[in-house]
Protein backbone atom coordinates (compact mmCIF):
# COMPACT_ATOMS: atom_id res chain seq x y z
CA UNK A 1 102.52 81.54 101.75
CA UNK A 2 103.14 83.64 104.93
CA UNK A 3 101.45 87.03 104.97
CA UNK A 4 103.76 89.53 105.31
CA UNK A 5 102.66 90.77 108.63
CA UNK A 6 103.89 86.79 109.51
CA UNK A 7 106.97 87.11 108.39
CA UNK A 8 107.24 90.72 110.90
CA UNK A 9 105.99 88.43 113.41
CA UNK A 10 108.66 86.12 112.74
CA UNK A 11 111.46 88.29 112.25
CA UNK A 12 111.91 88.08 108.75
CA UNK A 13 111.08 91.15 107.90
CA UNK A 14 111.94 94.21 110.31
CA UNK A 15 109.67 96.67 111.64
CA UNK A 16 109.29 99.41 114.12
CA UNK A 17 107.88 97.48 116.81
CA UNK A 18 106.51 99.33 119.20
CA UNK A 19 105.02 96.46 121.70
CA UNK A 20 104.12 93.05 121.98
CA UNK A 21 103.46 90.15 124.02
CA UNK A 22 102.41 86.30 123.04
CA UNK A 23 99.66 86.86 121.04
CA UNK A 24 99.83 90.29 119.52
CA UNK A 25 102.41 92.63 117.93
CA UNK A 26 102.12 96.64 117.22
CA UNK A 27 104.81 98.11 114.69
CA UNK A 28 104.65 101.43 112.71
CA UNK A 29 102.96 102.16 109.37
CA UNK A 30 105.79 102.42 107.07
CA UNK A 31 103.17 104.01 105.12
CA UNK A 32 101.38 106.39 107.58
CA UNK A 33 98.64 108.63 107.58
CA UNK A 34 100.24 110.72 110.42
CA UNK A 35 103.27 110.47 112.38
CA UNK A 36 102.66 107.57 115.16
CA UNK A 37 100.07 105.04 112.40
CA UNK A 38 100.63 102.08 114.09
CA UNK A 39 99.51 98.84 113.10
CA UNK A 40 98.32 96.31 115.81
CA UNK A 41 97.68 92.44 115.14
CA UNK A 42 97.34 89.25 116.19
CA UNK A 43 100.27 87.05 116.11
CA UNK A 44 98.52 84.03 114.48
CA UNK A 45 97.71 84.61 111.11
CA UNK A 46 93.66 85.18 110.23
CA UNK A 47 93.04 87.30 107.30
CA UNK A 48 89.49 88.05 108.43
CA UNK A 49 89.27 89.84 111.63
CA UNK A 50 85.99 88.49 112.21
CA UNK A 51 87.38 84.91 111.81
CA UNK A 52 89.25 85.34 114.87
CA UNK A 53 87.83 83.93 118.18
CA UNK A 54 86.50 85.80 120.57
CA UNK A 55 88.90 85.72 123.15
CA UNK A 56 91.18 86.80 120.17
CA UNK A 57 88.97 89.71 119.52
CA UNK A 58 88.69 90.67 122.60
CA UNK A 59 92.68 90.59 123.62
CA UNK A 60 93.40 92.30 119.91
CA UNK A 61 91.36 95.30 120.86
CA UNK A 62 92.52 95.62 124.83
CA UNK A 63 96.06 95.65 123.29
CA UNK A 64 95.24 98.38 121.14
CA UNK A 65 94.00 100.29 123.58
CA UNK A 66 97.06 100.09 125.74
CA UNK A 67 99.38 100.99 122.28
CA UNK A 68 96.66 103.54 121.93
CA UNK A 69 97.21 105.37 125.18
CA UNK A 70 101.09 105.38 124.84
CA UNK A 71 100.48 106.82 121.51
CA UNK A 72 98.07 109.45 123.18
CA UNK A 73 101.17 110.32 125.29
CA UNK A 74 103.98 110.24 122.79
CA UNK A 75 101.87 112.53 119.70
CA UNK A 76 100.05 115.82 119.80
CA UNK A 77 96.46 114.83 118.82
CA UNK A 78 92.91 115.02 119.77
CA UNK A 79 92.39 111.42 119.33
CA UNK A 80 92.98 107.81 118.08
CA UNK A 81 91.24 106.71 115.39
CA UNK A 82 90.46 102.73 114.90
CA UNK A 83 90.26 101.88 111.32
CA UNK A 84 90.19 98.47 110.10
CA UNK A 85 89.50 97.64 106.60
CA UNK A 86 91.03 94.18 105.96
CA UNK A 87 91.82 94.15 102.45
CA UNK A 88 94.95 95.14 102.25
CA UNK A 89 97.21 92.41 103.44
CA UNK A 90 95.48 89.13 104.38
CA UNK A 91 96.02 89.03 108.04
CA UNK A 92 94.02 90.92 110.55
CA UNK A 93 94.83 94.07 111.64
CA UNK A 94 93.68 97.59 113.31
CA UNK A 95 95.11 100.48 112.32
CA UNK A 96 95.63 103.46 115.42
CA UNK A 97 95.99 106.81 113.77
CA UNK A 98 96.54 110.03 115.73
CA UNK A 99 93.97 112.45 114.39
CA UNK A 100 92.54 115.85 114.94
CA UNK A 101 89.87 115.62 112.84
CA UNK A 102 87.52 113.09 110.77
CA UNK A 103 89.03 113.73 107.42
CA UNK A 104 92.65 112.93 109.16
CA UNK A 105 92.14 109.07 109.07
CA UNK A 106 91.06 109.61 105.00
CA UNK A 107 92.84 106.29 103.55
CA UNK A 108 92.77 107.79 100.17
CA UNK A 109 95.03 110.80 101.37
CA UNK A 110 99.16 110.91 100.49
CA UNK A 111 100.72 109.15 102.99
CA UNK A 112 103.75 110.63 105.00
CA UNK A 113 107.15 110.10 103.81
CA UNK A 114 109.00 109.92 106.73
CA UNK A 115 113.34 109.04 107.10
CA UNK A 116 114.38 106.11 108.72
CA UNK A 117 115.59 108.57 111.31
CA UNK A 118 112.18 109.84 112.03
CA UNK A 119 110.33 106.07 112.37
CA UNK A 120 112.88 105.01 115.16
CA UNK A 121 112.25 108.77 117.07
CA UNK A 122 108.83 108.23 116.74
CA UNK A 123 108.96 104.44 117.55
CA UNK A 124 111.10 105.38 120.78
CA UNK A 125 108.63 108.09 121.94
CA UNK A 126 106.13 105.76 121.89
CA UNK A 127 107.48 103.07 123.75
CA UNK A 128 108.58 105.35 126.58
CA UNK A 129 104.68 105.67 127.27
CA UNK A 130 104.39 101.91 128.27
């Protein structure tokens, strides 16, 4: 059965997409730490990040960056923070959180509940810095 970051991939399921090109996709958090969580991941399902190839690796975390930096421009914050834990849904992923401190990227924190309204401002802020 398709992860459910395959079926956002596919279109099955919608998300904020902020970028993507042939191999990887970025969307929003719908459960965020802070405003601007973005999830970035490889279009072919892997559920271990570490079972990707190299070259998949590689191109996963150059991505980032560049979703990284447009974040940078579109939220107030000191920083992105890389987290990737890999146990919550079976396909590989890196989270970008804005933060401002170390205890801002705390996964065991309440996450923000944020309008409909508020993801597609924040999703079109975002892709303005591309």
């Amino acid at each position: 059965m398709p992860s459910i970051f395959s079926r956002i991939v596919t279109g099955e399921i919608p998300c904020y997409k902020i970028a993507e090109d042939d191999h990887y996709l970025a969307f929003l958090d719908i459960n965020p730490l802070a405003k601007g969580h973005t999830l970035v991941i490889p279009k072919r399902e892997e559920d271990y990040l570490f079972d990707l190839t190299d070259a998949e690796i590689a191109g996963l975390m150059v991505f980032a960056k560049k979703v990284a930096r447009a974040i940078e421009k579109a939220i107030p914050c000191s920083r992105i923070g890389v987290a990737v834990i890999g146990l919550e849904v079976p396909h590989a992923h890196v989270h970008l959180v804005p933060i401002n401190g170390i205890y801002d990227i705390d996964f065991s924190k309440p996450k923000l509940k944020l309008s409909p309204e508020e993801f597609v401002e924040i999703t079109g802020n975002i892709r303005t810095g591309f």
